[in-house]
C-alpha atoms as a PDB file:
ATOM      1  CA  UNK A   1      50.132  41.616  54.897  1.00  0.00           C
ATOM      2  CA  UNK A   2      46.557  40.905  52.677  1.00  0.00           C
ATOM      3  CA  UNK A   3      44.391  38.750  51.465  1.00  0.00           C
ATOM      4  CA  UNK A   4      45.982  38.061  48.027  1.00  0.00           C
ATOM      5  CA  UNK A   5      44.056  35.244  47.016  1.00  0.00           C
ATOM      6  CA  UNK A   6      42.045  32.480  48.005  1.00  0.00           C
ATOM      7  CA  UNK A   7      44.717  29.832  48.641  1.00  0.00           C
ATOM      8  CA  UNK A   8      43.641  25.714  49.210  1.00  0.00           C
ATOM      9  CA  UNK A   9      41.598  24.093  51.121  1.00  0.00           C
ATOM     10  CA  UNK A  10      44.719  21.566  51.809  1.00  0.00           C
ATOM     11  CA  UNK A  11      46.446  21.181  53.750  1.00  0.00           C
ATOM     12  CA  UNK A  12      44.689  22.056  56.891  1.00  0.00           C
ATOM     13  CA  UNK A  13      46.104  24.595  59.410  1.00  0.00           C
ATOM     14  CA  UNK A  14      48.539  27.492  58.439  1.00  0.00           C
ATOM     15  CA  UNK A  15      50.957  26.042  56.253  1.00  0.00           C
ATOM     16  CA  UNK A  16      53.908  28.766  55.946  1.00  0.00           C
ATOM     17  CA  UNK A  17      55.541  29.259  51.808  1.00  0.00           C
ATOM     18  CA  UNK A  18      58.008  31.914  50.644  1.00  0.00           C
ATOM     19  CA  UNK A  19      56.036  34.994  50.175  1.00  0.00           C
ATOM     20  CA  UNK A  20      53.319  33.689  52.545  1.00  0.00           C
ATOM     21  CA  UNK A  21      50.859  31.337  54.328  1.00  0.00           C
ATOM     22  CA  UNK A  22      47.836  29.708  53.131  1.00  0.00           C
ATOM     23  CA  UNK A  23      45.516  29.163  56.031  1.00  0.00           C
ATOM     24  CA  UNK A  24      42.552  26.487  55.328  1.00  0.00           C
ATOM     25  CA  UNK A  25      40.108  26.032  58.398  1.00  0.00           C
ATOM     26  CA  UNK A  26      36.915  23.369  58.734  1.00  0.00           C
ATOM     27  CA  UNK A  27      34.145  25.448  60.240  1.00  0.00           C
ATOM     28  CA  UNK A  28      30.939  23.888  57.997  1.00  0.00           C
ATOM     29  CA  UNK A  29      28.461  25.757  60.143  1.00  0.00           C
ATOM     30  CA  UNK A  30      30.475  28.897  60.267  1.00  0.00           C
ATOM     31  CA  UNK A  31      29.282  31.759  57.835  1.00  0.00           C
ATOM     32  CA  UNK A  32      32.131  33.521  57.456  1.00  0.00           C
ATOM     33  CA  UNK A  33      36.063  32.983  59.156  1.00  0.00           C
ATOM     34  CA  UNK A  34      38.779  35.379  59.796  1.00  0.00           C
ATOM     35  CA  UNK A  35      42.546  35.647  60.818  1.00  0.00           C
ATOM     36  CA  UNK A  36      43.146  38.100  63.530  1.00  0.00           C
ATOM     37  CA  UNK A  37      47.263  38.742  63.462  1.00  0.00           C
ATOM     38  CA  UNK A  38      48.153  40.754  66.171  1.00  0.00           C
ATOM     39  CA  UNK A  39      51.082  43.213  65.879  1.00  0.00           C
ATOM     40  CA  UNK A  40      54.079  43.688  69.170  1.00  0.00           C
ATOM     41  CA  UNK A  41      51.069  45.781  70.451  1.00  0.00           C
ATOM     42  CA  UNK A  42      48.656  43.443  70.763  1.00  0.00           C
ATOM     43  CA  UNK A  43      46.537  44.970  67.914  1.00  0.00           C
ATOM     44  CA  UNK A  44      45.042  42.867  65.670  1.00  0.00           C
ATOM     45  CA  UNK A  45      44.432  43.088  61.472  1.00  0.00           C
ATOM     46  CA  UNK A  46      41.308  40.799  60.956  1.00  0.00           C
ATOM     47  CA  UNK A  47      42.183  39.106  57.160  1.00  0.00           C
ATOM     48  CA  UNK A  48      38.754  37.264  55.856  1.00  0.00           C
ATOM     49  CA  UNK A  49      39.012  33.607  54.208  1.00  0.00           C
ATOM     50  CA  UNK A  50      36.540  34.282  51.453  1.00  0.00           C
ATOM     51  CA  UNK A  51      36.872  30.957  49.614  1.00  0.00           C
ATOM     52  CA  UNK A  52      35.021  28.159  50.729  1.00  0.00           C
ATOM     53  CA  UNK A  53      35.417  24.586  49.428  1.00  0.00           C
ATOM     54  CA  UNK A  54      32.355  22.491  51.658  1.00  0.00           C
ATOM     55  CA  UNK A  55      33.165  22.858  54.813  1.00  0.00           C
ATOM     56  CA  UNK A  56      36.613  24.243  54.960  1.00  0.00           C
ATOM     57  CA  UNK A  57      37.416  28.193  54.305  1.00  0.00           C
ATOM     58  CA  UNK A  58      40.766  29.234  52.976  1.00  0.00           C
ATOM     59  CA  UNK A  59      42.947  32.224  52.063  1.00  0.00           C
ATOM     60  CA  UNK A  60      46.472  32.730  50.987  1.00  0.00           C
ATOM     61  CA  UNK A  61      47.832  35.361  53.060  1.00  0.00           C
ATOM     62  CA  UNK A  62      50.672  37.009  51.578  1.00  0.00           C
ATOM     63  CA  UNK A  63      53.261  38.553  53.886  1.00  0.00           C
ATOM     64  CA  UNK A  64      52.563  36.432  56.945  1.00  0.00           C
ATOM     65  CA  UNK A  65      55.942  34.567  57.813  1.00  0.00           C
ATOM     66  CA  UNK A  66      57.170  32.755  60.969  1.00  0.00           C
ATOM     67  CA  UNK A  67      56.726  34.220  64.598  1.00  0.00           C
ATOM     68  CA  UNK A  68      53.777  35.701  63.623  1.00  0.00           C
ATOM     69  CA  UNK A  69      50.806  35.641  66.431  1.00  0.00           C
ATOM     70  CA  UNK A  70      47.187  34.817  65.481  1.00  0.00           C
ATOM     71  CA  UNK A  71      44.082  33.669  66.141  1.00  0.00           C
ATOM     72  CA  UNK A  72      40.727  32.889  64.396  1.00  0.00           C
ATOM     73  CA  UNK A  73      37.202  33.870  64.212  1.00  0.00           C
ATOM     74  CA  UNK A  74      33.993  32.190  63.253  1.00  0.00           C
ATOM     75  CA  UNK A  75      30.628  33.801  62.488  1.00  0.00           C
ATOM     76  CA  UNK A  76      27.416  32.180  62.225  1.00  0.00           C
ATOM     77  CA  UNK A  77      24.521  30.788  64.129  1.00  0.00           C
ATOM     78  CA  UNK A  78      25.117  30.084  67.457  1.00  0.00           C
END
C-alpha cells in the first residue's frame, strides 16, 4: 500500500475503487494530514495526503481495500 497519487478532493471520506481508496479530509487549519493503517498487529504505516485543494487534503491510496483499519492525523497550530 502507497501514496500513488494525489486523488480528489470529492467526495469526502474514504471512498473505496478497484485498485484503491481515495481519502479527501477538510482540516483548513491543519498543515499537513496523514493516514495511519494499522496492520493485525496493531502497527501502523502513516501514508501523507500531500495534495491540498483549500481546505480539504487528499490522496489516492493504492492497495487499501475493505476491512482495512485506520485512523487520521492532523498537524498544525494548536
Amino acid at each position: 500500500m502507497r501514496v500513488a497519487g494525489a486523488g480528489r478532493p470529492h467526495p469526502l471520506g474514504l471512498t473505496l475503487e478497484p485498485g484503491g481508496a481515495n481519502m479527501a479530509v477538510r482540516a483548513g487549519a491543519a498543515e499537513r494530514v496523514h493516514l495511519c493503517v494499522f496492520d493485525a498487529a496493531g502497527a501502523a504505516t502513516r501514508l501523507s495526503l500531500g495534495a491540498r485543494t483549500g481546505d480539504v487534503h487528499h490522496a489516492w491510496i493504492e492497495g487499501l481495500a475493505a476491512g482495512a483499519r485506520y485512523g487520521l492525523r492532523a498537524d498544525g497550530p494548536a
